[in-house]
N, C-alpha and C. Protein backbone atom coordinates (compact mmCIF):
# COMPACT_ATOMS: atom_id res chain seq x y z
N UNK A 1 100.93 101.64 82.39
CA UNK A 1 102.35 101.87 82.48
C UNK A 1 103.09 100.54 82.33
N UNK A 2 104.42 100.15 81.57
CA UNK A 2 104.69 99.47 81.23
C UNK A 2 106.04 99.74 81.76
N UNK A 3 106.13 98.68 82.64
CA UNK A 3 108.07 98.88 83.43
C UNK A 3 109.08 98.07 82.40
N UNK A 4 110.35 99.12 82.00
CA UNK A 4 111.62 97.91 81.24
C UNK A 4 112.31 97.89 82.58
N UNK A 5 112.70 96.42 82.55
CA UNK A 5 113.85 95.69 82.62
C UNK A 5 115.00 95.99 81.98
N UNK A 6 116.56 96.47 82.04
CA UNK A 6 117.45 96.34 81.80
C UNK A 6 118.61 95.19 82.24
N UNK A 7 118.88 93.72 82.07
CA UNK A 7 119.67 92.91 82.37
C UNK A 7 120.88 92.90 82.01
N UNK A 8 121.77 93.74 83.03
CA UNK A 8 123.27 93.60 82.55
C UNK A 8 124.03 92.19 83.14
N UNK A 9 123.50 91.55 83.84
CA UNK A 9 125.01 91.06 84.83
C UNK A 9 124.89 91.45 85.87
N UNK A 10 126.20 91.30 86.60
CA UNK A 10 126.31 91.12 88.11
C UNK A 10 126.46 90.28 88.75
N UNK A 11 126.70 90.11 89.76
CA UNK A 11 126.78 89.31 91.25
C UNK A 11 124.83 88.90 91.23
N UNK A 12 124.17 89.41 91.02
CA UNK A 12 122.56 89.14 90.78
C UNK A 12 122.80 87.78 89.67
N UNK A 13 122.68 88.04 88.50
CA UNK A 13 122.78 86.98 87.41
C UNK A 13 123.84 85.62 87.62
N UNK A 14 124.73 85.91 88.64
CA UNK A 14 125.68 84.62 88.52
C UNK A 14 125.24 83.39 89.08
N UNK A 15 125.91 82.41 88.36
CA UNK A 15 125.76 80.85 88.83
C UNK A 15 126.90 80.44 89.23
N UNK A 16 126.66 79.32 90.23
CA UNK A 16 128.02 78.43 90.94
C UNK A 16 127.92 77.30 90.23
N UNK A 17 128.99 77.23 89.65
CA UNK A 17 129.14 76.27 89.32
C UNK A 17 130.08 75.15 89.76
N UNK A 18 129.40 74.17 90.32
CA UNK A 18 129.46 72.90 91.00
C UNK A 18 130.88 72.09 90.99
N UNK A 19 130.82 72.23 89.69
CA UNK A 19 132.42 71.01 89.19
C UNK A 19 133.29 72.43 89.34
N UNK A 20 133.67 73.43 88.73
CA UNK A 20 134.32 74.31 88.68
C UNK A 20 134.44 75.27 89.72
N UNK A 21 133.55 75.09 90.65
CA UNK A 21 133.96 75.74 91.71
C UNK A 21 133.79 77.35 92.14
N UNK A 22 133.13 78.16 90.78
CA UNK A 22 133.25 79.20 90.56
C UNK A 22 132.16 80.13 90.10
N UNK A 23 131.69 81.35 90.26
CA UNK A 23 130.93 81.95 89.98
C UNK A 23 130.69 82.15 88.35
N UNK A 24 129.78 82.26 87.41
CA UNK A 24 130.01 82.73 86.12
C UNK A 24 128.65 83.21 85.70
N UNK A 25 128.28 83.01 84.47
CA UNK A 25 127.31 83.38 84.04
C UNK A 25 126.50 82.50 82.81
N UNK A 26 125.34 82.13 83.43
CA UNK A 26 124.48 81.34 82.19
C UNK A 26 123.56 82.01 81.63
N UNK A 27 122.43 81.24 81.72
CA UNK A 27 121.33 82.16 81.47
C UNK A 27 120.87 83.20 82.56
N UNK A 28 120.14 84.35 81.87
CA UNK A 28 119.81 85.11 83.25
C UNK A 28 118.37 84.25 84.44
N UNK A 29 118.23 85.25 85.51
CA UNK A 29 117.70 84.85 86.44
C UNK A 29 116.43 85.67 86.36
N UNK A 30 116.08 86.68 85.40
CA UNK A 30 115.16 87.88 85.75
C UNK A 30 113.75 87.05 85.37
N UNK A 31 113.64 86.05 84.24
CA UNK A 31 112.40 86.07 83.94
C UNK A 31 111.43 84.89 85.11
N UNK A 32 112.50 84.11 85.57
CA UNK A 32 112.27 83.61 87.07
C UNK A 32 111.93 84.50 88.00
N UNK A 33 112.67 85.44 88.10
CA UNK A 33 112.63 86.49 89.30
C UNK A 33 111.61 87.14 89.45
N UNK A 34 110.98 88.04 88.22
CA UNK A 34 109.59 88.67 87.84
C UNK A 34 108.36 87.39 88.11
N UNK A 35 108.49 86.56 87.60
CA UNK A 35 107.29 85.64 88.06
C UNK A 35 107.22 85.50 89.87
N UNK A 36 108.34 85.19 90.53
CA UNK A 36 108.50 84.48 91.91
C UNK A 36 108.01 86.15 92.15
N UNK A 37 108.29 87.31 92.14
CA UNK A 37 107.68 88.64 92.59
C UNK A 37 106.49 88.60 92.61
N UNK A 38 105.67 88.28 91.46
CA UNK A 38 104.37 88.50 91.19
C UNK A 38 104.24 90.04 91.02
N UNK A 39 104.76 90.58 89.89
CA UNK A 39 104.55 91.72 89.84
C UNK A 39 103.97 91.84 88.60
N UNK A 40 102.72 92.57 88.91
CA UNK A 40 101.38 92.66 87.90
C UNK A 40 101.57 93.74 87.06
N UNK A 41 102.40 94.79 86.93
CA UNK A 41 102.46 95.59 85.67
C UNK A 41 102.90 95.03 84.67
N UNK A 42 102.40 95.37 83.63
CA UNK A 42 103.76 94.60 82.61
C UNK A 42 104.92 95.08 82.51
N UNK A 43 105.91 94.40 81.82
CA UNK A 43 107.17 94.68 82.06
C UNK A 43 107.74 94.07 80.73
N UNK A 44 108.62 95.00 80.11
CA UNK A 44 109.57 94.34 79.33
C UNK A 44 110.93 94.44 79.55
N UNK A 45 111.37 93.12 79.31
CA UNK A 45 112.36 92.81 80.19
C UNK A 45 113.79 92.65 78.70
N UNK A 46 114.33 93.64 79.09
CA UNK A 46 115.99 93.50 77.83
C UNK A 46 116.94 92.73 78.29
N UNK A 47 117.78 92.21 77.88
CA UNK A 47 118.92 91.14 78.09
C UNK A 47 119.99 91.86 77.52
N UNK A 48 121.07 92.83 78.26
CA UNK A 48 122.28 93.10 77.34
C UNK A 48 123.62 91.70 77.93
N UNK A 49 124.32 91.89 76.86
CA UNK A 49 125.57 91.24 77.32
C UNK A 49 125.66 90.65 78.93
N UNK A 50 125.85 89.69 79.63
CA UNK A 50 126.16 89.71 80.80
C UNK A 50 127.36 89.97 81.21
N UNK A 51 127.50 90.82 81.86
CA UNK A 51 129.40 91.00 82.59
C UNK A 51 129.42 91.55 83.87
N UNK A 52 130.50 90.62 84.37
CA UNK A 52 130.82 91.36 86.23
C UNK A 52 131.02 93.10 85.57
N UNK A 53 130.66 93.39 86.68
CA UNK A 53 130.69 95.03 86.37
C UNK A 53 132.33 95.64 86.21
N UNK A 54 133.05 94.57 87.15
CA UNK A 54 134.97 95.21 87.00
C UNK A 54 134.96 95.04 85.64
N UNK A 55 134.11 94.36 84.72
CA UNK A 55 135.23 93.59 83.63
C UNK A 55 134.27 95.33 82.41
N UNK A 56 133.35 95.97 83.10
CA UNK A 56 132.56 96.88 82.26
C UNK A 56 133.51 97.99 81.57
N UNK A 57 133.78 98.25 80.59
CA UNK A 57 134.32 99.95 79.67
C UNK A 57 132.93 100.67 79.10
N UNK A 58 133.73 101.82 79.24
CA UNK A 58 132.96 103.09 78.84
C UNK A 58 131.92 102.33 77.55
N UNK A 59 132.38 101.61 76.77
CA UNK A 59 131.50 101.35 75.45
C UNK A 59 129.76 100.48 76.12
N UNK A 60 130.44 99.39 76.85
CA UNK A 60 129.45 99.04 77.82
C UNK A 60 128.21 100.02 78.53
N UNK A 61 128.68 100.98 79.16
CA UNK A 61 128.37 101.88 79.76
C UNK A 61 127.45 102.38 79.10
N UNK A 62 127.61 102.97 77.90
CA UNK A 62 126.89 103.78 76.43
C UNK A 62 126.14 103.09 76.24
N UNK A 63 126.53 101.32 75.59
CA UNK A 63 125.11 100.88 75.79
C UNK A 63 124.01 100.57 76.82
N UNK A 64 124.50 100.80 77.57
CA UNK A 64 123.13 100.76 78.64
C UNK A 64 122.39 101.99 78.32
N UNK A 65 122.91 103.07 78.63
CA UNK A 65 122.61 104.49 78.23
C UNK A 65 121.57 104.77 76.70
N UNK A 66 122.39 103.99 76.14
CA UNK A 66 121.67 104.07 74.38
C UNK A 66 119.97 103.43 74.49
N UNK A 67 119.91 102.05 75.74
CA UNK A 67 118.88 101.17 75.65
C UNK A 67 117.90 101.89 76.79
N UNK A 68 118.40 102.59 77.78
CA UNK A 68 117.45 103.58 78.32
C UNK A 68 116.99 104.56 77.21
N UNK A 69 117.78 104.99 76.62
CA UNK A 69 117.47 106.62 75.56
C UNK A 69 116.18 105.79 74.57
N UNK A 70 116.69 104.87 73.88
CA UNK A 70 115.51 103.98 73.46
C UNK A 70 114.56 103.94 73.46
N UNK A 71 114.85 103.02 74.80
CA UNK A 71 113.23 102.72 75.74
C UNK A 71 111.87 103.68 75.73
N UNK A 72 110.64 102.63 75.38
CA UNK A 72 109.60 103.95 75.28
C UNK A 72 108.92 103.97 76.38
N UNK A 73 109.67 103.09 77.13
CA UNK A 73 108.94 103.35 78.63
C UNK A 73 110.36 104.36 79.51
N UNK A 74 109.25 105.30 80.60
CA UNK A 74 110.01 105.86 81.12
C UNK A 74 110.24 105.69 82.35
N UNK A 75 109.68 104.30 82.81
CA UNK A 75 110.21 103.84 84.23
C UNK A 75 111.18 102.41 83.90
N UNK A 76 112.77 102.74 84.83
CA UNK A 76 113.45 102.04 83.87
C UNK A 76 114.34 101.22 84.92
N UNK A 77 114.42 99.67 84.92
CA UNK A 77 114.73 99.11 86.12
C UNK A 77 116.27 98.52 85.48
N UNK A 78 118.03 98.99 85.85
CA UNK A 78 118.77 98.38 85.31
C UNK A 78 119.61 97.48 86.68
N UNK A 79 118.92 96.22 86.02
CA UNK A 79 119.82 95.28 86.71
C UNK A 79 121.85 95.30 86.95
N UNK A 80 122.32 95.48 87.62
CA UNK A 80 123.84 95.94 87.61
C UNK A 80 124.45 95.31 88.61
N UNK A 81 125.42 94.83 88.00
CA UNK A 81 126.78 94.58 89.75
C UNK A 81 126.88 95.30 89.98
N UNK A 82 127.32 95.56 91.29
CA UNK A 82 127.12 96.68 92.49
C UNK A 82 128.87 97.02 92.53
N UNK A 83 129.95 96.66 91.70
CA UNK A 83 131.40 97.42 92.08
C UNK A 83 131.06 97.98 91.45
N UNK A 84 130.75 98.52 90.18
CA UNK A 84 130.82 99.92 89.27
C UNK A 84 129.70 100.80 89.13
N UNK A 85 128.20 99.89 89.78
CA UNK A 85 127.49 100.64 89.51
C UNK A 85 127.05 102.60 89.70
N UNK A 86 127.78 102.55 90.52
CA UNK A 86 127.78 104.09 90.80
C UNK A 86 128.81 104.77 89.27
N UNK A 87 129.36 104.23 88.65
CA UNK A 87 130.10 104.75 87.18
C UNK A 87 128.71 104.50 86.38
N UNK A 88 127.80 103.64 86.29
CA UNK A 88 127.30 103.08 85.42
C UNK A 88 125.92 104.71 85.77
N UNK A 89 126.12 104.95 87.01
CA UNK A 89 124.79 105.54 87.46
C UNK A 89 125.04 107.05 86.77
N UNK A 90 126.47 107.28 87.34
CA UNK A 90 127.17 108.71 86.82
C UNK A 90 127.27 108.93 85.30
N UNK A 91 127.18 108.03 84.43
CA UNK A 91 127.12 107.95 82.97
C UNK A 91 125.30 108.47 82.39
N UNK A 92 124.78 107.65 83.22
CA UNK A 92 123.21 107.89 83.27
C UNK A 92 122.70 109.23 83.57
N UNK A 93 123.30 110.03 84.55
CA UNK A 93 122.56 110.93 85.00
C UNK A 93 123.13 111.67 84.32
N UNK A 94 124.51 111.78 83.97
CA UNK A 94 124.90 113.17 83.08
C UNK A 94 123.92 112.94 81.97
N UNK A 95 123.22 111.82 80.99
CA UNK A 95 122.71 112.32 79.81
C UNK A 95 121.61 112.40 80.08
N UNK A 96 120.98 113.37 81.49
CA UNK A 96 119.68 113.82 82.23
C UNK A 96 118.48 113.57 81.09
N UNK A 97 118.33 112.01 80.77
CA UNK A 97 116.93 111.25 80.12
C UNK A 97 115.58 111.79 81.24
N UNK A 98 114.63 112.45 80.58
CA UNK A 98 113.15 112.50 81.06
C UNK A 98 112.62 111.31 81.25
N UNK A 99 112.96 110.23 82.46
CA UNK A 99 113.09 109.06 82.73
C UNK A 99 113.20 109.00 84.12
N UNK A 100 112.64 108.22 84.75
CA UNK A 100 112.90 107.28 86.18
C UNK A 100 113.79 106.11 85.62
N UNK A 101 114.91 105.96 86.44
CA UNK A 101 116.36 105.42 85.82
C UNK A 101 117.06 104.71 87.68
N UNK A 102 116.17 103.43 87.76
CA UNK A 102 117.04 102.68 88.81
C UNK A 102 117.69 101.59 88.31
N UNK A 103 118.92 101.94 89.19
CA UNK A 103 119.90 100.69 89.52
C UNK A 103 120.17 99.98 90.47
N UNK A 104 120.05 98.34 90.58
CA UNK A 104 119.99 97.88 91.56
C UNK A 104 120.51 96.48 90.77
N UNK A 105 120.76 95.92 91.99
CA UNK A 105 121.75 94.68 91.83
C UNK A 105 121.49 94.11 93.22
N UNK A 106 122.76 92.82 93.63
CA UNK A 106 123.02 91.92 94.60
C UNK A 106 124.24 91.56 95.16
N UNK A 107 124.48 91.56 96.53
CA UNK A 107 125.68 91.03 96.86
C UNK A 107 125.80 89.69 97.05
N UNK A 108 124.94 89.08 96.74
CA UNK A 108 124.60 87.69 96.84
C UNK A 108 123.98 87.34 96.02
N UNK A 109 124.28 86.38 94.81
CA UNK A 109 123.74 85.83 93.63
C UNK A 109 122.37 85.15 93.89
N UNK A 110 120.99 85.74 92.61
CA UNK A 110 120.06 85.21 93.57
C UNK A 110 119.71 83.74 93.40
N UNK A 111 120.69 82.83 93.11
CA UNK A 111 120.69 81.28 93.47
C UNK A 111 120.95 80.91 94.26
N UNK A 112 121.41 81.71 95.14
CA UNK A 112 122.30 81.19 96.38
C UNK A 112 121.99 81.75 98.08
N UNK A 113 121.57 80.59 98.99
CA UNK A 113 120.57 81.27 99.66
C UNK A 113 120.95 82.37 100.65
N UNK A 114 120.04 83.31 101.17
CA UNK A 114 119.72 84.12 101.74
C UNK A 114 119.91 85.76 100.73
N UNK A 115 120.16 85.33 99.12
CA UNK A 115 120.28 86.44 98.67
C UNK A 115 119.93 87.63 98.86
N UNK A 116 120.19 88.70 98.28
CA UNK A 116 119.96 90.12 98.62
C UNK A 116 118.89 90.03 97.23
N UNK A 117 118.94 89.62 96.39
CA UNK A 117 118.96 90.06 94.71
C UNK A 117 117.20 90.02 94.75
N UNK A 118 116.12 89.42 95.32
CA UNK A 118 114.67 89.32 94.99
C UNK A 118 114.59 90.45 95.79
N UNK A 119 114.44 90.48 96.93
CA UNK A 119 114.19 91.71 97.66
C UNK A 119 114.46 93.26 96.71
N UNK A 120 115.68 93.34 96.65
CA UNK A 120 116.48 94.66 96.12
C UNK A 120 115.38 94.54 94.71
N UNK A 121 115.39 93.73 93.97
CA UNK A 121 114.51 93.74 92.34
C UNK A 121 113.38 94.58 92.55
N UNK A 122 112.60 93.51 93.57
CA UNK A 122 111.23 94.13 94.21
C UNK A 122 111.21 95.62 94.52
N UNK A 123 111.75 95.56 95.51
CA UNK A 123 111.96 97.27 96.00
C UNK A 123 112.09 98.32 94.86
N UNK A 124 113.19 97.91 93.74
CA UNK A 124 113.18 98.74 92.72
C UNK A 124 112.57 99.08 91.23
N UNK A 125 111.88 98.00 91.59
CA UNK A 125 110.59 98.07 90.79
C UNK A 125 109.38 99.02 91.19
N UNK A 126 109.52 98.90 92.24
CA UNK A 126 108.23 99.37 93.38
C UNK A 126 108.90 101.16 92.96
N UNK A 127 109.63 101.77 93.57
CA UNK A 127 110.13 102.84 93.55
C UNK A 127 110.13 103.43 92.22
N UNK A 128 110.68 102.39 90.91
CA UNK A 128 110.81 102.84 89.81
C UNK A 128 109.50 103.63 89.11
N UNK A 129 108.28 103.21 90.08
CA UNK A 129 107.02 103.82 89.30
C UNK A 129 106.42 104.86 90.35
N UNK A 130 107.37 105.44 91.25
CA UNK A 130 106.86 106.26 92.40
C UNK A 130 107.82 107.64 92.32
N UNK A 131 108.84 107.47 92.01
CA UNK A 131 109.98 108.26 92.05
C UNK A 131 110.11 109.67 91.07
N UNK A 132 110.45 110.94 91.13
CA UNK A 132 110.32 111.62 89.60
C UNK A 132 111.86 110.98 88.74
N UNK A 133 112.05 111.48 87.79
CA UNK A 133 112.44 111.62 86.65
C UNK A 133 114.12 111.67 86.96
N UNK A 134 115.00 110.66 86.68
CA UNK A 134 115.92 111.15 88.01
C UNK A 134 116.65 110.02 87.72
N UNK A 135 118.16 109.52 87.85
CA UNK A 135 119.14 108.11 88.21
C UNK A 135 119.12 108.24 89.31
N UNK A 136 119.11 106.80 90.16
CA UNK A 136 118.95 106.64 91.27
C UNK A 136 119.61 105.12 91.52
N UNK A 137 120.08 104.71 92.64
CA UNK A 137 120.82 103.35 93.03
C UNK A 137 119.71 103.00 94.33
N UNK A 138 119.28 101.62 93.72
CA UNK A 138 118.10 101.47 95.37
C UNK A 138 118.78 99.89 95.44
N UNK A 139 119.44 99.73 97.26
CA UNK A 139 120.15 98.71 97.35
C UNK A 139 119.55 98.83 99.10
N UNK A 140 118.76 97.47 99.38
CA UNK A 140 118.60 97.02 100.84
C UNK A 140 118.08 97.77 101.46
N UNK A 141 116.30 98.18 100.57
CA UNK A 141 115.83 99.12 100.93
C UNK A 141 115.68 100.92 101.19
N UNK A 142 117.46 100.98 100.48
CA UNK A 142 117.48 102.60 100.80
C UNK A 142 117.71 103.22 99.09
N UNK A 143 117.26 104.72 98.97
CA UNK A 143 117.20 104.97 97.48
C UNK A 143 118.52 106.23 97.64
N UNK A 144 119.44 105.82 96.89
CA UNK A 144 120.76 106.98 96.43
C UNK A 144 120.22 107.79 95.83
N UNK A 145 120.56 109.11 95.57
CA UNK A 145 120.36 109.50 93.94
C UNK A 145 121.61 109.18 93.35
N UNK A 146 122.39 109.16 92.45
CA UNK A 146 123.35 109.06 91.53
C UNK A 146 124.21 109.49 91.59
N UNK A 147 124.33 110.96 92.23
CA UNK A 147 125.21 111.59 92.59
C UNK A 147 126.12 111.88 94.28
N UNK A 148 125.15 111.06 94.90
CA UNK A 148 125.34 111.12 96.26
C UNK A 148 125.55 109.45 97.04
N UNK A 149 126.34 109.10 96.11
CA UNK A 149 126.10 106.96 96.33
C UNK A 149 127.87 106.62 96.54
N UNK A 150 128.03 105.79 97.51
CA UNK A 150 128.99 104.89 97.09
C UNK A 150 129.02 104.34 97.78
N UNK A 151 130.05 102.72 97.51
CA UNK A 151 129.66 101.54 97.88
C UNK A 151 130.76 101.11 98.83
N UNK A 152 130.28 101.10 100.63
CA UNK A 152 131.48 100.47 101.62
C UNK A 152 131.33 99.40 101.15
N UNK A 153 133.05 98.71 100.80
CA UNK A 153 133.19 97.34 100.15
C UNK A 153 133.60 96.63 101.40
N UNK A 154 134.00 97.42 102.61
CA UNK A 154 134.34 96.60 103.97
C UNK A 154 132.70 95.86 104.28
N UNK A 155 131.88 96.87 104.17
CA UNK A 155 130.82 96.60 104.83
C UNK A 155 129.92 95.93 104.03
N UNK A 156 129.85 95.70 102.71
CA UNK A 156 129.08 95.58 102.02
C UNK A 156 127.88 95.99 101.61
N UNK A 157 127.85 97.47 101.42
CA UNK A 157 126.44 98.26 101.34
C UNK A 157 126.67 99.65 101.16
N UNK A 158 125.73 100.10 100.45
CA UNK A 158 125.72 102.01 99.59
C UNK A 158 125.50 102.70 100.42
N UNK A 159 125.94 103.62 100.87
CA UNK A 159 125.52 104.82 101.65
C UNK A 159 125.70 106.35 101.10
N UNK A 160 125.44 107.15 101.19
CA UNK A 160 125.67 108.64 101.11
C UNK A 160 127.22 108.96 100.97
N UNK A 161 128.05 109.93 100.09
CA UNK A 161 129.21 110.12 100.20
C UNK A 161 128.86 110.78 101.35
């Protein structure tokens, strides 16, 4: 079994940058991230566009959708910022792919310490090859399905509508 990677962006992928003061985006963090895991399946790992998830439109959206439909693997790990991901999840599950379809991301960039972003990867990797056929949001150990997710922004974390 061969796990994809989907790399959109997010609060996961961002860098601080030092002189500027500010969060942005360089290179990604995943092919670091998969090694520091040690995770022994193979994995192919996609790179779309990076973007905070506010800045995401419907066209965005499609392509993620298009690169799951793709994919000839059917366990499918999409890296995502966590403000839209529940749109990104709801786009996914309506085009009900014969696919294991997680989303997971970070509230804490994983350069920056005590991140959320290795843990959450791990976990949804782990699940992505256990789970049936299904969109799903797995954030800080707990698994949404797609349709039953959203995100307290007071609290910082997904729970059940």
């Amino acid at each position: 079994m061969t796990l994809r990677i989907i790399a959109t962006g997010g609060t996961f992928d961002k860098h601080y940058d030092e002189i500027e003061g500010k969060l942005g985006f360089s290179h990604g963090h995943l092919p670091h991230v998969i090694q520091r895991a040690r995770i022994t399946v193979p994995i192919q790992l996609e790179q779309l566009p990076f973007l905070d998830s506010l800045d995401m439109h419907d066209a965005d959206r499609q392509r993620i959708a298009a690169s799951c439909l793709r994919a000839d693997e059917t366990s499918i790990v999409v890296v995502h910022g966590t403000d839209t991901m529940r749109e990104t999840a709801e786009v996914l599950g309506a085009a009900q792919l014969p696919k294991t379809i997680i989303l997971t991301g970070a509230m804490v960039p994983y350069e920056v310490k005590n991140s959320d972003a290795l843990f959450n990867f791990g976990f949804a990797c782990g699940i992505a090859q256990a789970l049936p056929h299904g969109v799903y949001i797995a954030m800080n150990a707990q698994i949404f399905t797609w349709n039953n997710v959203k995100k307290d922004r007071l609290k910082g974390v997904f729970q059940k509508r």
